[in-house]
C-alpha atoms as a PDB file:
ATOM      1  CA  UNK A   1      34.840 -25.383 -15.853  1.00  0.00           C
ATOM      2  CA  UNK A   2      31.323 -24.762 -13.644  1.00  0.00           C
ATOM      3  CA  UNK A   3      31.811 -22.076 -11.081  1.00  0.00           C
ATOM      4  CA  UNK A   4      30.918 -22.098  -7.864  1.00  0.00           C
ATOM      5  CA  UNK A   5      28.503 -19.730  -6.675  1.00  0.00           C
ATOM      6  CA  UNK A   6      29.281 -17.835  -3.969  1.00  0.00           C
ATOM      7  CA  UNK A   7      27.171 -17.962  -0.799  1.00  0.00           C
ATOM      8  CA  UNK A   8      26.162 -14.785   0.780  1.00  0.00           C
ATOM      9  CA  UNK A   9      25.830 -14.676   4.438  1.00  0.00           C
ATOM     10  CA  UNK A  10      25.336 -11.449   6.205  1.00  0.00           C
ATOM     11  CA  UNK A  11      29.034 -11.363   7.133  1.00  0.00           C
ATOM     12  CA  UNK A  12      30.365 -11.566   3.801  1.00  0.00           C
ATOM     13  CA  UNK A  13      28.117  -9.328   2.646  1.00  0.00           C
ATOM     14  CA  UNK A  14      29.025  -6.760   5.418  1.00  0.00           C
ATOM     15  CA  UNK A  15      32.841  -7.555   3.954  1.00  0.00           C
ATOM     16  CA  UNK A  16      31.915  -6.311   0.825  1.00  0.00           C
ATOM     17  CA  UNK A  17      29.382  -3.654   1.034  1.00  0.00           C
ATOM     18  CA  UNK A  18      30.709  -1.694   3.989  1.00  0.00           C
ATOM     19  CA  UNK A  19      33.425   0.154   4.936  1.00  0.00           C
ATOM     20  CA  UNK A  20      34.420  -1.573   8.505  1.00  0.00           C
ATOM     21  CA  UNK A  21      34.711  -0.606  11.974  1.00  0.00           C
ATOM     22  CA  UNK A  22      34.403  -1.468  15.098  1.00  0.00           C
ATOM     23  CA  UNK A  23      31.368  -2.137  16.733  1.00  0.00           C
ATOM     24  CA  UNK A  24      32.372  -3.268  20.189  1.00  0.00           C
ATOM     25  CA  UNK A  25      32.846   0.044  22.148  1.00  0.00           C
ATOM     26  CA  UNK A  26      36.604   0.689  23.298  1.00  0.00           C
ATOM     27  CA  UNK A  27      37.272   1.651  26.360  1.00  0.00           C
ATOM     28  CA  UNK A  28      37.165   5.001  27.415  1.00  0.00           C
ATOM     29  CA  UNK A  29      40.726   5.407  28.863  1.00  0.00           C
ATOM     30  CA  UNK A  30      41.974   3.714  24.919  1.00  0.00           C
ATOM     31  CA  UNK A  31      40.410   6.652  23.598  1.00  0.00           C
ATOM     32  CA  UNK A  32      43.370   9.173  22.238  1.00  0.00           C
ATOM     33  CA  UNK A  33      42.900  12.621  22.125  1.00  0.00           C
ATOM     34  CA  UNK A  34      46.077  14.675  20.470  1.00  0.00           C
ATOM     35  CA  UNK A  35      46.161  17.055  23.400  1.00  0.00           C
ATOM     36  CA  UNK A  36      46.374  13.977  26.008  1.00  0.00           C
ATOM     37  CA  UNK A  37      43.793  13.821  29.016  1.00  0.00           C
ATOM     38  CA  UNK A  38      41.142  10.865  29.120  1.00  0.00           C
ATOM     39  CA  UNK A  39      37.590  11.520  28.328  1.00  0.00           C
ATOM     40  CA  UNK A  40      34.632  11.314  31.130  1.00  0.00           C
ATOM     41  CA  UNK A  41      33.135   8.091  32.095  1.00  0.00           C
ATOM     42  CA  UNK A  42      30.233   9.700  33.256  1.00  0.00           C
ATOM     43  CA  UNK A  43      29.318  11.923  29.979  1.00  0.00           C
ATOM     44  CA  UNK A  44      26.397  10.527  28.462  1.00  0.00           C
ATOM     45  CA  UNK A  45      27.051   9.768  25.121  1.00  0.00           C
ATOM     46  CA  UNK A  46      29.654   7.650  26.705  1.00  0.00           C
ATOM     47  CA  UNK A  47      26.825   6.390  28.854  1.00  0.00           C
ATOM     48  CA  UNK A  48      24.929   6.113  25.630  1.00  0.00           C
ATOM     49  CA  UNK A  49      27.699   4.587  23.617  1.00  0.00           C
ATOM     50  CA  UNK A  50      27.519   1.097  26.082  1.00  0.00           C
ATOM     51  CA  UNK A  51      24.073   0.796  26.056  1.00  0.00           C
ATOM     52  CA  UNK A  52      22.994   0.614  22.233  1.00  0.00           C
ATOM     53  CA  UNK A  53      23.140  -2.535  21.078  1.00  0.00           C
ATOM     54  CA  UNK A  54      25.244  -1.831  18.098  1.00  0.00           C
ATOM     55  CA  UNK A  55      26.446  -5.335  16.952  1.00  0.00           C
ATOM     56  CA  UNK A  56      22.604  -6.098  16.511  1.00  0.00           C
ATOM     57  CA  UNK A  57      21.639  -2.977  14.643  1.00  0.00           C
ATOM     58  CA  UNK A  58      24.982  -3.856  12.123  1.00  0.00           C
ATOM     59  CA  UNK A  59      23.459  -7.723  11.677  1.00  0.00           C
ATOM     60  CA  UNK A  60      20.061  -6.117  10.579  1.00  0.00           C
ATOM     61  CA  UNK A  61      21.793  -3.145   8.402  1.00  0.00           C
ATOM     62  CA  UNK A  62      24.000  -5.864   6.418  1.00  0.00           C
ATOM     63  CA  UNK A  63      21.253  -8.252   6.072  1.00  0.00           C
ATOM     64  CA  UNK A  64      19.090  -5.112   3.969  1.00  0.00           C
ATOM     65  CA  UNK A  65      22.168  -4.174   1.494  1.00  0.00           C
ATOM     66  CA  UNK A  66      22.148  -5.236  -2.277  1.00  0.00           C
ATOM     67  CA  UNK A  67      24.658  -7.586  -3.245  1.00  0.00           C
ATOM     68  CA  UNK A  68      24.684  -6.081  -6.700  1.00  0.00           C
ATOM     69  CA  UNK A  69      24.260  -2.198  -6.907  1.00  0.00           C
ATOM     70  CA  UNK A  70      26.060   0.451  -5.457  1.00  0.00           C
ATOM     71  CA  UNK A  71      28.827   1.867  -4.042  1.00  0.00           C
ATOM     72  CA  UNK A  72      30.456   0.423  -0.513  1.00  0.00           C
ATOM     73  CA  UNK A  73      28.482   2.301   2.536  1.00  0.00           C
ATOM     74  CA  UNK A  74      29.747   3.913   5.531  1.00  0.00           C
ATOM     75  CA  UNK A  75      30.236   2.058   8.696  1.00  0.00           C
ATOM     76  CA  UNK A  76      26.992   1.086  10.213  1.00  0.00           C
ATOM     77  CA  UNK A  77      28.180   2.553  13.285  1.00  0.00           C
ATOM     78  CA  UNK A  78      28.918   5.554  12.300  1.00  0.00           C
ATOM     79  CA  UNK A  79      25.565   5.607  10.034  1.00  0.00           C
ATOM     80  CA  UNK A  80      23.445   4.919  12.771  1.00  0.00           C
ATOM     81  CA  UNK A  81      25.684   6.883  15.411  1.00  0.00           C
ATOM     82  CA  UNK A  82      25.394   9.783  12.969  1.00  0.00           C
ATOM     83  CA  UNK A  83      21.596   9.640  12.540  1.00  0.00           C
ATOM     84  CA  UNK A  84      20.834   9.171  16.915  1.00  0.00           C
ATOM     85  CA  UNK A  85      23.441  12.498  17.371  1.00  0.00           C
ATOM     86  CA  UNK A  86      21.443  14.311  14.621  1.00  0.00           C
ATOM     87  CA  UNK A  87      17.942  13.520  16.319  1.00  0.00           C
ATOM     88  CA  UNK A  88      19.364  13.823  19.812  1.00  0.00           C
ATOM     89  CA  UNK A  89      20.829  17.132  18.882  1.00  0.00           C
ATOM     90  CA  UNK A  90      17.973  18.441  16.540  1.00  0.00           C
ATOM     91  CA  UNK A  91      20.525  19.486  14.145  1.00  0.00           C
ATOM     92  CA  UNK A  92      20.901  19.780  10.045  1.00  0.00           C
ATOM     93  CA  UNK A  93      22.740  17.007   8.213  1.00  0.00           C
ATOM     94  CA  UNK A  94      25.904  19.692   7.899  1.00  0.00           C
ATOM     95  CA  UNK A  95      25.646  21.077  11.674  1.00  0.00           C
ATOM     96  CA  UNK A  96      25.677  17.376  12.726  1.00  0.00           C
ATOM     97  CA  UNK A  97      28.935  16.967  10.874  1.00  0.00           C
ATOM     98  CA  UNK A  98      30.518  19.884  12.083  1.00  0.00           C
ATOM     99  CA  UNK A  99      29.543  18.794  16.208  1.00  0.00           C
ATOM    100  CA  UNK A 100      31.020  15.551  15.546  1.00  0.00           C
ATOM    101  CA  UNK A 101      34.219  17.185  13.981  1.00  0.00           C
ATOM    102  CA  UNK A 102      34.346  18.978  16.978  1.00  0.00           C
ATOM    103  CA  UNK A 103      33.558  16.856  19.872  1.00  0.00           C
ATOM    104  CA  UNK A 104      35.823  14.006  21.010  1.00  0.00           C
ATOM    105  CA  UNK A 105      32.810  12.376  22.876  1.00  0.00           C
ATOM    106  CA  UNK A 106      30.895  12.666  20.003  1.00  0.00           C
ATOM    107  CA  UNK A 107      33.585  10.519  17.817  1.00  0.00           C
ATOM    108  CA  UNK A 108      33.852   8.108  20.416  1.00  0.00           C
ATOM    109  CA  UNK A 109      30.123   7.358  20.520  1.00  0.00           C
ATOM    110  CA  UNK A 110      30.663   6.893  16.941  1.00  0.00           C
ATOM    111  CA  UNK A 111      33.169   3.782  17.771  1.00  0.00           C
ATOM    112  CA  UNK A 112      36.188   5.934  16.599  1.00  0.00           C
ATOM    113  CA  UNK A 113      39.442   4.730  18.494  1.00  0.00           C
ATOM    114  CA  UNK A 114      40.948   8.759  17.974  1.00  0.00           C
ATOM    115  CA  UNK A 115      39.837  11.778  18.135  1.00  0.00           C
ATOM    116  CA  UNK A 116      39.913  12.791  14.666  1.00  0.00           C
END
């Protein structure tokens, strides 16, 4: 029996080789913070959050991943998200992890529907 090869668009790609998410931003007041209280619409990386265009920057990410090696990534947004708070703040790799541990507006410009 001939099998059929399977076609690879950038979607099913993205299905395999990522970890999903979210890329359309929530709305601030569906945010949930485990103290209660809503989040500022006028903080600017919720500012910052609306205006990248994240569902393009995902298209071009899946398009680059292997098909065949590795392991399944991180969500683009949080990749990218991770990498513009690390510039923006001028922080290390491990200081950048600990700010977004600690800062709800942080994890929402990261697409995250919770503070975590």
């Amino acid at each position: 029996m001939a099998q059929r090869k399977h076609e690879v668009s950038p979607q099913n790609l993205a299905d395999e080789m990522i970890k999903q998410s979210h890329n359309k931003q929530i709305p601030i007041e569906d945010f949930i913070q485990p103290i209660g209280g809503t989040l500022n619409k006028e903080n600017r990386r919720v500012i910052l959050a609306k205006l990248l265009p994240w569902d393009e920057m995902v298209l071009e990410y899946t398009r680059r991943l292997s098909q065949k090696n590795g392991r399944k990534a991180v969500a683009p947004r949080v990749a990218f998200g991770a990498l513009i708070i690390k510039h923006l703040l001028r922080t290390t790799d491990e200081d950048t992890i600990e700010c977004i541990r600690e800062n709800p507006y942080l994890q929402y410009f990261l697409g995250y529907r919770a503070y975590l």
